[in-house]
C-alpha atoms as a PDB file:
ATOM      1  CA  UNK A   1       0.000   0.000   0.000  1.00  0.00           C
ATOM      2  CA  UNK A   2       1.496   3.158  -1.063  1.00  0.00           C
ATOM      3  CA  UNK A   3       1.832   5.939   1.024  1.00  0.00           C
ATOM      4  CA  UNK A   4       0.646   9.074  -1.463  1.00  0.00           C
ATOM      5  CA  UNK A   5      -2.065  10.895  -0.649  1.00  0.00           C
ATOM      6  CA  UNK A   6      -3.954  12.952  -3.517  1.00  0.00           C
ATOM      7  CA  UNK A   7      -3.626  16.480  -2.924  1.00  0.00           C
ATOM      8  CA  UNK A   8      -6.858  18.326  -2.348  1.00  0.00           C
ATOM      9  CA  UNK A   9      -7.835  14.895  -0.218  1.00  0.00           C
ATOM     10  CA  UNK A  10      -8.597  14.442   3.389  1.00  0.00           C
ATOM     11  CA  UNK A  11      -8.595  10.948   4.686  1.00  0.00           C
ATOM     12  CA  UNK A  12     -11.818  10.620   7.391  1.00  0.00           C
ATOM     13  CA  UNK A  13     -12.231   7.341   9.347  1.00  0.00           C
ATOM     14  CA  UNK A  14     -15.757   6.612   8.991  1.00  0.00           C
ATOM     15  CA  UNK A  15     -17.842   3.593  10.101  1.00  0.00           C
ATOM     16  CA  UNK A  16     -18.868   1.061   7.158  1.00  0.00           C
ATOM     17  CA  UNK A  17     -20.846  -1.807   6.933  1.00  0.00           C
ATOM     18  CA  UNK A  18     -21.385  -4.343   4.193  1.00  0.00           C
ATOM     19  CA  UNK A  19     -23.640  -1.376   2.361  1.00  0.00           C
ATOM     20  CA  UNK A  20     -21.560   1.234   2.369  1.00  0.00           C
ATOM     21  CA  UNK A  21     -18.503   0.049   1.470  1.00  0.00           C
ATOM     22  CA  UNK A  22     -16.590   1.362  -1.172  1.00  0.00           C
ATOM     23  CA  UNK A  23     -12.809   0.343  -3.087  1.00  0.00           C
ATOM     24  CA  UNK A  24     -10.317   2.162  -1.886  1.00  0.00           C
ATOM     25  CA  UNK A  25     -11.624   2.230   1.926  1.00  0.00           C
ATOM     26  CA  UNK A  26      -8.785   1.254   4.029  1.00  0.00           C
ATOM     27  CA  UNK A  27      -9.423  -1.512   6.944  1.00  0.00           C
ATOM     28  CA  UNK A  28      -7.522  -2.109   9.750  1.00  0.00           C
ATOM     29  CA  UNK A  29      -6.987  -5.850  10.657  1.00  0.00           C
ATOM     30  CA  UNK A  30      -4.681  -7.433  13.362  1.00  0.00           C
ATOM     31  CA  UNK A  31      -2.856  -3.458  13.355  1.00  0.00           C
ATOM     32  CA  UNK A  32      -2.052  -3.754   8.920  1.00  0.00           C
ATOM     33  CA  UNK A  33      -3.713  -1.586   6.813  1.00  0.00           C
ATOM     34  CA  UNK A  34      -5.277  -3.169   4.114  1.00  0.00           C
ATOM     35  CA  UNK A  35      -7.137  -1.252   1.270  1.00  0.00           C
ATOM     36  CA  UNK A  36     -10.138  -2.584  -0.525  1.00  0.00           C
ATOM     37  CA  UNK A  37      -8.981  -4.098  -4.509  1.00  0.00           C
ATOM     38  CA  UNK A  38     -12.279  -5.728  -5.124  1.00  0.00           C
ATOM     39  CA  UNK A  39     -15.746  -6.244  -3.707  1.00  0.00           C
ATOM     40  CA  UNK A  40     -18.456  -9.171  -4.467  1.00  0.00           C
ATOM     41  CA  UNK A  41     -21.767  -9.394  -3.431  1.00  0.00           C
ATOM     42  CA  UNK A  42     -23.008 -12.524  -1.551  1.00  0.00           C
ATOM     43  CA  UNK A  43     -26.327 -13.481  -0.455  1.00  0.00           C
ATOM     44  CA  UNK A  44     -28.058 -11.911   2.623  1.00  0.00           C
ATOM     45  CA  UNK A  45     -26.492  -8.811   2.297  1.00  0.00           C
ATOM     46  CA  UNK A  46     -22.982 -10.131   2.592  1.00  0.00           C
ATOM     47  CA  UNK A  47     -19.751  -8.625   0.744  1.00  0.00           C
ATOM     48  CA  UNK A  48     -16.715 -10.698   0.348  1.00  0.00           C
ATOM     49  CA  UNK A  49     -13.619  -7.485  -0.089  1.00  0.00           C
ATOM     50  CA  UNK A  50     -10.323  -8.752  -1.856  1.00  0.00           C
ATOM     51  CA  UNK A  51      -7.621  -6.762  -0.526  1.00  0.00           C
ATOM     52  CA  UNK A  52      -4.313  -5.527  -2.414  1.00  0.00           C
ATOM     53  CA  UNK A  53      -1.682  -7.579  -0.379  1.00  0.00           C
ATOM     54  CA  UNK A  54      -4.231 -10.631  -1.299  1.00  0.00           C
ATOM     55  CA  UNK A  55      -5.831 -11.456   1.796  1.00  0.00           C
ATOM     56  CA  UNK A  56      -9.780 -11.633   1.188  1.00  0.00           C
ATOM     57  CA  UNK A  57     -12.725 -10.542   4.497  1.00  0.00           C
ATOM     58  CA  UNK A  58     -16.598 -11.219   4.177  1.00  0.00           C
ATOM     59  CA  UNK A  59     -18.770  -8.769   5.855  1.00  0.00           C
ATOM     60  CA  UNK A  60     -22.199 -10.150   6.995  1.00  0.00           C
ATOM     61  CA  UNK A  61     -24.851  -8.231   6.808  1.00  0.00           C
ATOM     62  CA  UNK A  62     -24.233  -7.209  10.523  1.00  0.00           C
ATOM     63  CA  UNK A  63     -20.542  -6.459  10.571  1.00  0.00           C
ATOM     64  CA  UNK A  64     -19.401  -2.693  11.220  1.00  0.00           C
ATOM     65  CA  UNK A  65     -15.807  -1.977  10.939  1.00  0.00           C
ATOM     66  CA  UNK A  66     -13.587   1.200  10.923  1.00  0.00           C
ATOM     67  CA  UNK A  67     -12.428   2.550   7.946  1.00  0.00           C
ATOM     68  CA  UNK A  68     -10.222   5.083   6.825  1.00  0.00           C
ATOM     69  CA  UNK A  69     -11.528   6.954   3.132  1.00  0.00           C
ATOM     70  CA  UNK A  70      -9.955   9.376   1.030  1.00  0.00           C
ATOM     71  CA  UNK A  71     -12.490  12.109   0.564  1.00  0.00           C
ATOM     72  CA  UNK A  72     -11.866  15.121  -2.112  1.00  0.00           C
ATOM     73  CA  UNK A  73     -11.842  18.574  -0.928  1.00  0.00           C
ATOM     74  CA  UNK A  74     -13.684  21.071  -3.149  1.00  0.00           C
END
C-alpha cells in the first residue's frame, strides 16, 4: 500500500458496513492496513472485499468496521 495521498484529499475514518462500502476504503486488521482491490456481493447482504496484499474478508450483513476513506476537498 502506497503511502501518497492525492492532494486536495482528506482521509476521514468513517464507520462502514457491508452497504456502504466502497474500493479504496482502508481496513484495519490485526494493526495492517489493508485497502479494498475488489468487492463481491453474496447473499443476505454479505460482501466478500479482496484486498491488495491478497488477503480476502466477508462482511455479513451485521458487521461494522472502521475505515479510513480518502475524501476530495472542493
Amino acid at each position: 500500500m502506497s503511502g501518497w495521498t492525492p492532494s486536495g484529499a482528506l482521509a476521514t475514518n468513517i464507520e462502514i458496513t457491508s452497504i456502504n462500502v466502497h474500493r479504496g476504503d482502508v481496513i484495519q486488521i490485526g494493526g495492517q492496513p489493508c485497502r479494498v482491490a475488489n468487492l463481491v456481493q453474496l447473499p443476505a447482504g454479505a460482501k466478500r472485499l479482496f484486498f491488495e496484499s491478497g488477503e480476502v474478508l466477508t462482511m455479513h450483513a451485521r458487521s461494522r468496521l472502521i475505515a479510513l476513506r480518502m475524501t476530495r476537498k472542493w
